[in-house]
PDB file of N, CA and C in Angstrom:
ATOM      1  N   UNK A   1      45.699  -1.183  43.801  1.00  0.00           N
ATOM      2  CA  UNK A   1      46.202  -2.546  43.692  1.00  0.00           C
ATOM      3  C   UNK A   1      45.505  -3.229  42.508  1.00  0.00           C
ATOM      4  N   UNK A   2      46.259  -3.812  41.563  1.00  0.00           N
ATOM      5  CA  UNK A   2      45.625  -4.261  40.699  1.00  0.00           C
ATOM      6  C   UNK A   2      45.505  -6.275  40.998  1.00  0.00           C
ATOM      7  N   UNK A   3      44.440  -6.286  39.847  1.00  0.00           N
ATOM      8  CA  UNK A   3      43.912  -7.789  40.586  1.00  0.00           C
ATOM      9  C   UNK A   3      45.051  -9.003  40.478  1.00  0.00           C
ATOM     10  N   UNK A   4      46.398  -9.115  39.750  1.00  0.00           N
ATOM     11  CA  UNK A   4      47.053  -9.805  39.525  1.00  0.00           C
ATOM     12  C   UNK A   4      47.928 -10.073  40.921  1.00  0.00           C
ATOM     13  N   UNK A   5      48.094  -8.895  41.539  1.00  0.00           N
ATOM     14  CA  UNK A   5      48.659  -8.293  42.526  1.00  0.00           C
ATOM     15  C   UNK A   5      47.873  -9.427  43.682  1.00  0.00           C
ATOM     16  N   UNK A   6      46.988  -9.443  43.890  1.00  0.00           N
ATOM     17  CA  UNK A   6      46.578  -9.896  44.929  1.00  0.00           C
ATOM     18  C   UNK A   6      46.180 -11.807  44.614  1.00  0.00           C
ATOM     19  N   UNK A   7      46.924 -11.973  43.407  1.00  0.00           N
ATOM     20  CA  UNK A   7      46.488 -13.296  43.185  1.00  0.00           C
ATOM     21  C   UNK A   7      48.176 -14.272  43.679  1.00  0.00           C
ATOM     22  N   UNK A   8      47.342 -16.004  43.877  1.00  0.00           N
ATOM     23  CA  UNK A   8      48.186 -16.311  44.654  1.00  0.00           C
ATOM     24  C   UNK A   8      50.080 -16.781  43.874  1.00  0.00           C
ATOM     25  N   UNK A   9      51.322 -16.853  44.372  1.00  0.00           N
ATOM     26  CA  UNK A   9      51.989 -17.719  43.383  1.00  0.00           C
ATOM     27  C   UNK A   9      52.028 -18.314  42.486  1.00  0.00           C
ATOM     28  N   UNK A  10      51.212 -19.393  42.448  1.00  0.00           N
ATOM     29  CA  UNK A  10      50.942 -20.412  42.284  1.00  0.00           C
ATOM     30  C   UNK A  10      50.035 -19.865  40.511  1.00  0.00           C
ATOM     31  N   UNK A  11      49.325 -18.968  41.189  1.00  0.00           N
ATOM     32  CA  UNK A  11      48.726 -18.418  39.882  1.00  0.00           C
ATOM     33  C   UNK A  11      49.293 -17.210  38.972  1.00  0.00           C
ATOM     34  N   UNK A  12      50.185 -16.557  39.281  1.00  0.00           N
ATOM     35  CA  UNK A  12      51.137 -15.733  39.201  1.00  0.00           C
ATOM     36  C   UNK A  12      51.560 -16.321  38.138  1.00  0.00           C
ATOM     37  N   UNK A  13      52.656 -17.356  38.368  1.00  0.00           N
ATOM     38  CA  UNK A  13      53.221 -18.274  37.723  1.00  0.00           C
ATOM     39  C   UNK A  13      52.449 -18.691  36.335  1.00  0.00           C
ATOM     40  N   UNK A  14      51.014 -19.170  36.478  1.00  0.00           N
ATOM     41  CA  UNK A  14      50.383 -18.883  35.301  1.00  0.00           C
ATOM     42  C   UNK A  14      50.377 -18.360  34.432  1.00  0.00           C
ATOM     43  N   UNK A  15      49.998 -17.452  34.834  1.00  0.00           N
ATOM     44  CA  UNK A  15      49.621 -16.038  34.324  1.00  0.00           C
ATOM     45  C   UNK A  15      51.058 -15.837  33.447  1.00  0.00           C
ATOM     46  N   UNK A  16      51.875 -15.924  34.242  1.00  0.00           N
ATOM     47  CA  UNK A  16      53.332 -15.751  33.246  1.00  0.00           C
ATOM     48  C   UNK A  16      53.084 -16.806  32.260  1.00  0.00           C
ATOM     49  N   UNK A  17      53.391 -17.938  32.410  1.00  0.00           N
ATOM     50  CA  UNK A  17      53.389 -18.859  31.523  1.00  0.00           C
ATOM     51  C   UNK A  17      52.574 -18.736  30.269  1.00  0.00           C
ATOM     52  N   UNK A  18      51.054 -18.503  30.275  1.00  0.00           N
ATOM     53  CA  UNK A  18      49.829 -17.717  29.136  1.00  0.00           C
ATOM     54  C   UNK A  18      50.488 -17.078  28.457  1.00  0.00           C
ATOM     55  N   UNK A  19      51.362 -15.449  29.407  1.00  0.00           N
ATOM     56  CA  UNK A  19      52.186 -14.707  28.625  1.00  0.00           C
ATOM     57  C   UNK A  19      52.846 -15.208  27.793  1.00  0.00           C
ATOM     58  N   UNK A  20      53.974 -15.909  28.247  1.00  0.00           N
ATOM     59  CA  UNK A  20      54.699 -16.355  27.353  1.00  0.00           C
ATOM     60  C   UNK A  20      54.584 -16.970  25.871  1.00  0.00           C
ATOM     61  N   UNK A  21      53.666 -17.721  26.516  1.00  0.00           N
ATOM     62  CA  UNK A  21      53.398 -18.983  25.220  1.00  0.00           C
ATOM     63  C   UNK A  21      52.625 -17.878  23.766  1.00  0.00           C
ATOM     64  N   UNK A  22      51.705 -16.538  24.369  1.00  0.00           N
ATOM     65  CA  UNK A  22      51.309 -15.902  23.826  1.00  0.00           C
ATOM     66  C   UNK A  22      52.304 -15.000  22.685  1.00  0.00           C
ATOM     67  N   UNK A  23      53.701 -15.114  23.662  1.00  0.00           N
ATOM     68  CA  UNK A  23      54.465 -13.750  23.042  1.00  0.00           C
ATOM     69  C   UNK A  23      55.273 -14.929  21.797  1.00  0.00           C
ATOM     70  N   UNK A  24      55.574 -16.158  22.123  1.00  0.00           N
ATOM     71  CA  UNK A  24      56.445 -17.454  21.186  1.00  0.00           C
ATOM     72  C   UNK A  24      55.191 -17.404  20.351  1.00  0.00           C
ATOM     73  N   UNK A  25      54.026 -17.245  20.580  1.00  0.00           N
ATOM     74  CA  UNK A  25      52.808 -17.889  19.541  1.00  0.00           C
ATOM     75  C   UNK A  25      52.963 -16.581  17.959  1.00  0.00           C
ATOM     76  N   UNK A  26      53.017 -15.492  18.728  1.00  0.00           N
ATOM     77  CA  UNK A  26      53.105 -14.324  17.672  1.00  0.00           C
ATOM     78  C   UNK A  26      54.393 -14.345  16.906  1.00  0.00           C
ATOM     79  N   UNK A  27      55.109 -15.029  17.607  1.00  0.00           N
ATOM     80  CA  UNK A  27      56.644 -14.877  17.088  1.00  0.00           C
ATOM     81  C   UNK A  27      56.574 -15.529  15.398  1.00  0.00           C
ATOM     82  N   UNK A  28      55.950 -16.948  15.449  1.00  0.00           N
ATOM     83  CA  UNK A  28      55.788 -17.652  14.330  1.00  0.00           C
ATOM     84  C   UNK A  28      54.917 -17.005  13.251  1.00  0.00           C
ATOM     85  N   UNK A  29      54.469 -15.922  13.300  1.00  0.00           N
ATOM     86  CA  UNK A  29      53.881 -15.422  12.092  1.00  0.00           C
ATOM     87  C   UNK A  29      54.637 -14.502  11.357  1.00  0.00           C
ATOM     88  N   UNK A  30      55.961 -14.246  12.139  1.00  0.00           N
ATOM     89  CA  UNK A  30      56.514 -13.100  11.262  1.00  0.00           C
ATOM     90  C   UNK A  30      57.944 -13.709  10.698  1.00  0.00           C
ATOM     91  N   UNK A  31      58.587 -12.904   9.885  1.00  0.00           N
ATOM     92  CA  UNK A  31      60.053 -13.489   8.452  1.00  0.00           C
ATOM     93  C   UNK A  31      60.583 -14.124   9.708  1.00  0.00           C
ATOM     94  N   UNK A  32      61.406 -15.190   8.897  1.00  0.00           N
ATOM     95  CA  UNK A  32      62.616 -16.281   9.613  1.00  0.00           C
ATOM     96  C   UNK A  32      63.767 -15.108   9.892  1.00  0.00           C
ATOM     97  N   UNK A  33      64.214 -15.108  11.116  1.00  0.00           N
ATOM     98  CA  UNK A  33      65.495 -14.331  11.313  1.00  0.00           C
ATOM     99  C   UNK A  33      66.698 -15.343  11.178  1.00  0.00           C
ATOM    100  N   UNK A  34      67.821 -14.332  11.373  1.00  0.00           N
ATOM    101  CA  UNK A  34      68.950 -14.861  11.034  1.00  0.00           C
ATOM    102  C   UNK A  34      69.292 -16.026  12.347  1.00  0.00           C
ATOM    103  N   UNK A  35      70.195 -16.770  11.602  1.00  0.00           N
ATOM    104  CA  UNK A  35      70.487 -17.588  12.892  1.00  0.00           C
ATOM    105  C   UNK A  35      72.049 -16.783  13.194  1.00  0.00           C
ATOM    106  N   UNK A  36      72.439 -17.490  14.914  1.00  0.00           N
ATOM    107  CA  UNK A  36      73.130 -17.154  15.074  1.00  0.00           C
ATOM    108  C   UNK A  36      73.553 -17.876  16.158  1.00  0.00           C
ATOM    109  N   UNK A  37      75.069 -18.195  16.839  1.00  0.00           N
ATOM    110  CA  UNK A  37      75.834 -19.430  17.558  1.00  0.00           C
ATOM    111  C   UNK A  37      76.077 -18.629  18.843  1.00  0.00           C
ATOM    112  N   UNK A  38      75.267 -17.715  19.242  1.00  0.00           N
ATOM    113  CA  UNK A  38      75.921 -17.066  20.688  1.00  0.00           C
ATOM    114  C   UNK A  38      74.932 -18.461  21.912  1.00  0.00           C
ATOM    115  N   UNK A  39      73.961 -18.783  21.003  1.00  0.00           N
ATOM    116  CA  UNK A  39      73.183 -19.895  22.405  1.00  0.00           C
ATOM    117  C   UNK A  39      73.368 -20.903  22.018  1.00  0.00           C
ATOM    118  N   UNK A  40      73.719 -21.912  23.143  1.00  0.00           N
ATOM    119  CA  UNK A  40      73.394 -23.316  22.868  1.00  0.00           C
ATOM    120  C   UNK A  40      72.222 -24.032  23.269  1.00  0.00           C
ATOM    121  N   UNK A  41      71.246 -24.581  22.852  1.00  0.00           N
ATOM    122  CA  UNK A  41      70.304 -24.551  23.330  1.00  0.00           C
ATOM    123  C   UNK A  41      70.130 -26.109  24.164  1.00  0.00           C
ATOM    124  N   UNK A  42      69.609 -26.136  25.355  1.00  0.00           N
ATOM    125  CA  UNK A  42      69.651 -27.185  26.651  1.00  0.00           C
ATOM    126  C   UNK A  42      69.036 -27.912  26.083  1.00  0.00           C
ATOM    127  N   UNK A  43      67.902 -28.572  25.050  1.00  0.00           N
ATOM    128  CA  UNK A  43      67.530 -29.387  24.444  1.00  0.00           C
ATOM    129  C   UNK A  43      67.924 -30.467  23.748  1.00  0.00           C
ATOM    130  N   UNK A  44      68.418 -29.707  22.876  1.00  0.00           N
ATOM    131  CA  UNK A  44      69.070 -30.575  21.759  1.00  0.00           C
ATOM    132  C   UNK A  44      71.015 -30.405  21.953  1.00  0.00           C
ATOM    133  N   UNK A  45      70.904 -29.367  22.373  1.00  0.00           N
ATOM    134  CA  UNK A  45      72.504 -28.841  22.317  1.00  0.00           C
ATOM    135  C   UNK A  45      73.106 -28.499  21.448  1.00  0.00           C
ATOM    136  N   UNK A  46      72.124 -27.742  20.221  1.00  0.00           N
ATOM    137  CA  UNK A  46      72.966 -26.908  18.793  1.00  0.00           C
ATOM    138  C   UNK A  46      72.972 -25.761  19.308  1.00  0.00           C
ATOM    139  N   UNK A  47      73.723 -25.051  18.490  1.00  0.00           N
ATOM    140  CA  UNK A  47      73.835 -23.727  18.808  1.00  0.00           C
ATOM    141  C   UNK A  47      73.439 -22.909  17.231  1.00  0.00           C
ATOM    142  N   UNK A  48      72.103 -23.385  16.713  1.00  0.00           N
ATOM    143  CA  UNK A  48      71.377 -22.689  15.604  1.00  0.00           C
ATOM    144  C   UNK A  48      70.384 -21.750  16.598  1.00  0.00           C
ATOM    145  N   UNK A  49      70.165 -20.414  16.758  1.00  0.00           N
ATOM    146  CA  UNK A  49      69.290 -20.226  17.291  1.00  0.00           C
ATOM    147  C   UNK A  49      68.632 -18.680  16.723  1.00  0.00           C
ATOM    148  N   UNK A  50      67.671 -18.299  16.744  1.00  0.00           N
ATOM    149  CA  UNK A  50      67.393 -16.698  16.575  1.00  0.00           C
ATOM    150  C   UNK A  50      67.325 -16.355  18.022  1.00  0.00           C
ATOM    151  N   UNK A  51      66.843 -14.800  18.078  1.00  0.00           N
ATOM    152  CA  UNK A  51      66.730 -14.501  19.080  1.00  0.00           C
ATOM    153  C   UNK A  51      66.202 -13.048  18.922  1.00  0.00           C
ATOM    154  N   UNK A  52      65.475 -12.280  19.960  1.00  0.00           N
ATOM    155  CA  UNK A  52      64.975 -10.730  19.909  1.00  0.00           C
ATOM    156  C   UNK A  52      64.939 -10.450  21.055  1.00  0.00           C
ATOM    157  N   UNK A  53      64.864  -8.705  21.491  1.00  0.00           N
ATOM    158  CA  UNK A  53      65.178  -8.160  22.887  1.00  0.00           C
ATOM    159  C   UNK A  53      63.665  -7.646  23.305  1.00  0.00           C
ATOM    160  N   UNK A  54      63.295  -7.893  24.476  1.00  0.00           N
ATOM    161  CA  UNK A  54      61.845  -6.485  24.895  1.00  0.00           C
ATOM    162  C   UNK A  54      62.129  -5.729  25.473  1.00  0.00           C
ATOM    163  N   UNK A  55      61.439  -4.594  26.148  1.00  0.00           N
ATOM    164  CA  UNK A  55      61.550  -4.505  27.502  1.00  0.00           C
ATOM    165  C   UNK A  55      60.175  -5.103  27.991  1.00  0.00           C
ATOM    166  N   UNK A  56      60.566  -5.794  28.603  1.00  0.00           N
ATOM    167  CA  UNK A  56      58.906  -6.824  30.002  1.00  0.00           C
ATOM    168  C   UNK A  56      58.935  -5.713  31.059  1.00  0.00           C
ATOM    169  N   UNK A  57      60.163  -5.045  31.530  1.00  0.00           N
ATOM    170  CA  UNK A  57      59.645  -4.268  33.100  1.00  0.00           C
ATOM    171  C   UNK A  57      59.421  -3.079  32.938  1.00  0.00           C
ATOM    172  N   UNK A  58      59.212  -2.133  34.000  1.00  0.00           N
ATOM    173  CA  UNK A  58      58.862  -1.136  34.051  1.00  0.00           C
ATOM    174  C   UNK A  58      59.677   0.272  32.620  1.00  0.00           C
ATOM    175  N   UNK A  59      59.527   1.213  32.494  1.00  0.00           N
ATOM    176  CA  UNK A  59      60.483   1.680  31.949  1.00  0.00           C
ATOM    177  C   UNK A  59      61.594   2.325  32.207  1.00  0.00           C
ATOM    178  N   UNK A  60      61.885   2.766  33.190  1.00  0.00           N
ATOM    179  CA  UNK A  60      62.742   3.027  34.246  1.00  0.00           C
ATOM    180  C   UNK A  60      63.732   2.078  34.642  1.00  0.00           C
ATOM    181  N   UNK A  61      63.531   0.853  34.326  1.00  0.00           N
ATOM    182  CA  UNK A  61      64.488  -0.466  34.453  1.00  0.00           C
ATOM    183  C   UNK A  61      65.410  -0.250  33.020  1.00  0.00           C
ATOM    184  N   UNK A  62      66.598  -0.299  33.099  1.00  0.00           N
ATOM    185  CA  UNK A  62      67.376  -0.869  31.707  1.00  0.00           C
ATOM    186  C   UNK A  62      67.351  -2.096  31.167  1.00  0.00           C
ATOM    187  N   UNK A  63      67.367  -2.958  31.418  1.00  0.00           N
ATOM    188  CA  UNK A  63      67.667  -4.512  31.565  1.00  0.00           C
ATOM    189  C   UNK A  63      66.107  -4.993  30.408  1.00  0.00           C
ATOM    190  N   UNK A  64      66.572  -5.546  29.636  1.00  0.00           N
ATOM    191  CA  UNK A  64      65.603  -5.770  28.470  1.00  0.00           C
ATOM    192  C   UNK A  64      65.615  -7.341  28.735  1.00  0.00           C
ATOM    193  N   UNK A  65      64.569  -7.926  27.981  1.00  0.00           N
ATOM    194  CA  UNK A  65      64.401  -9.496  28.511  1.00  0.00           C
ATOM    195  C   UNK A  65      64.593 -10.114  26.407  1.00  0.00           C
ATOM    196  N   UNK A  66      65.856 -11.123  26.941  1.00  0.00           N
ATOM    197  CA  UNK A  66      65.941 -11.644  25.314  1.00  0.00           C
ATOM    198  C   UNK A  66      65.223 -12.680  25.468  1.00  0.00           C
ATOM    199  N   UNK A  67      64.768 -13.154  24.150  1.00  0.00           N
ATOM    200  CA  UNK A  67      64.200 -14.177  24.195  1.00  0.00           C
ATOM    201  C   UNK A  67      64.676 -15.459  22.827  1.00  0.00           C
ATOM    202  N   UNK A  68      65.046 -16.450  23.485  1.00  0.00           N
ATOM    203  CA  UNK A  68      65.652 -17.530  22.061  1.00  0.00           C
ATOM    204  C   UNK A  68      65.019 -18.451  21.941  1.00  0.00           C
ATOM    205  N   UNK A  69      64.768 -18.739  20.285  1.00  0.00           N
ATOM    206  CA  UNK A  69      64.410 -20.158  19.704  1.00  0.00           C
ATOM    207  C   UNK A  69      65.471 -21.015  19.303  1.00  0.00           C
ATOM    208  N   UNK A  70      65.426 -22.007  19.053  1.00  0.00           N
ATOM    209  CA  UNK A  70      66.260 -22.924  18.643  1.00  0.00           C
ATOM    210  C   UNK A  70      65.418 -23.079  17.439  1.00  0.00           C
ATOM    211  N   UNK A  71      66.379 -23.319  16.439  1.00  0.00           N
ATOM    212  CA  UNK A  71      65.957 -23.119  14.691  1.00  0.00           C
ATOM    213  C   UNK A  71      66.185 -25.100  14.681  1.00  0.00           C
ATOM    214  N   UNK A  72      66.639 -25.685  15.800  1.00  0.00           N
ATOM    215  CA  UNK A  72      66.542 -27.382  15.110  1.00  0.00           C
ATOM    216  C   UNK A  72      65.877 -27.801  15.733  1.00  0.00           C
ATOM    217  N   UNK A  73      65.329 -27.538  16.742  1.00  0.00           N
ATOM    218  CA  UNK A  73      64.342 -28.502  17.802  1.00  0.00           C
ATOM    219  C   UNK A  73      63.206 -27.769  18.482  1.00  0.00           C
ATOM    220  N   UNK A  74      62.816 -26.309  17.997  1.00  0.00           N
ATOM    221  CA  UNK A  74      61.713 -25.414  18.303  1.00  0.00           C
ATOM    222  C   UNK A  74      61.740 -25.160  19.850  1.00  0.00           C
ATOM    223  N   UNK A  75      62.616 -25.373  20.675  1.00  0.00           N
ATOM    224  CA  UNK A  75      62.524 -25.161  22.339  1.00  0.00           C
ATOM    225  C   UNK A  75      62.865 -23.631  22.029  1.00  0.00           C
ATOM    226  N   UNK A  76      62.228 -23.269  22.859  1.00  0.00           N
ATOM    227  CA  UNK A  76      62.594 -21.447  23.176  1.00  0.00           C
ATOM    228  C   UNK A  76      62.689 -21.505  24.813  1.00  0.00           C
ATOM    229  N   UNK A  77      62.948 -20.424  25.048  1.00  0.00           N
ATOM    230  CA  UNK A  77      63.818 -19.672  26.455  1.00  0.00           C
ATOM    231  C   UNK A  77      63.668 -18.254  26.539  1.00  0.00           C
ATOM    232  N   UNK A  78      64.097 -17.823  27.735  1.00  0.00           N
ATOM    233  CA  UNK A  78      64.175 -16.592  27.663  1.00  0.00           C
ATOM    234  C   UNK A  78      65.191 -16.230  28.894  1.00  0.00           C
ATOM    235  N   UNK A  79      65.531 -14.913  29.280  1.00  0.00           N
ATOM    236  CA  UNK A  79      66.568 -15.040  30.147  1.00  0.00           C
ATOM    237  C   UNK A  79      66.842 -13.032  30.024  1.00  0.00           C
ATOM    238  N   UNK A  80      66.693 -12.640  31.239  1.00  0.00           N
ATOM    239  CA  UNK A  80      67.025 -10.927  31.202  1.00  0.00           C
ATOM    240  C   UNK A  80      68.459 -10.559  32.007  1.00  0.00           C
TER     241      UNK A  80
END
């Protein structure tokens, strides 16, 4: 059992959140990608956005997790 495993919701949830902000933080150091109109983004409501695929789960899972910025108002998202 690893120690994340036994920690509560509440901190779980954390722990994701760190992730995240960690994986958007790296994002900004590398070339501007293309934009593109498949998202609208809940913020502002343009549909300028980039976007890239991972896999977050196991490897045995197919299902890759995208992740989008909005190129006019910097809100990002994500969604698998």
């Amino acid at each position: 059992m690893r120690i994340e495993d036994m920690a509560s919701d509440e901190r779980k949830k954390e722990i994701e959140n760190i992730r995240m902000k960690a994986l958007f933080k790296c994002e900004h150091g590398q070339k501007r990608k293309a934009t593109i109109d498949q998202f609208v983004c809940g913020k502002c409501g343009k549909s300028e956005c980039t976007y890239y695929q991972m896999q977050t789960r196991s490897a045995d899972e197919p299902a890759m997790t995208t992740y989008v910025t909005c190129v006019s108002c910097n809100h990002h998202w994500k969604f698998c």
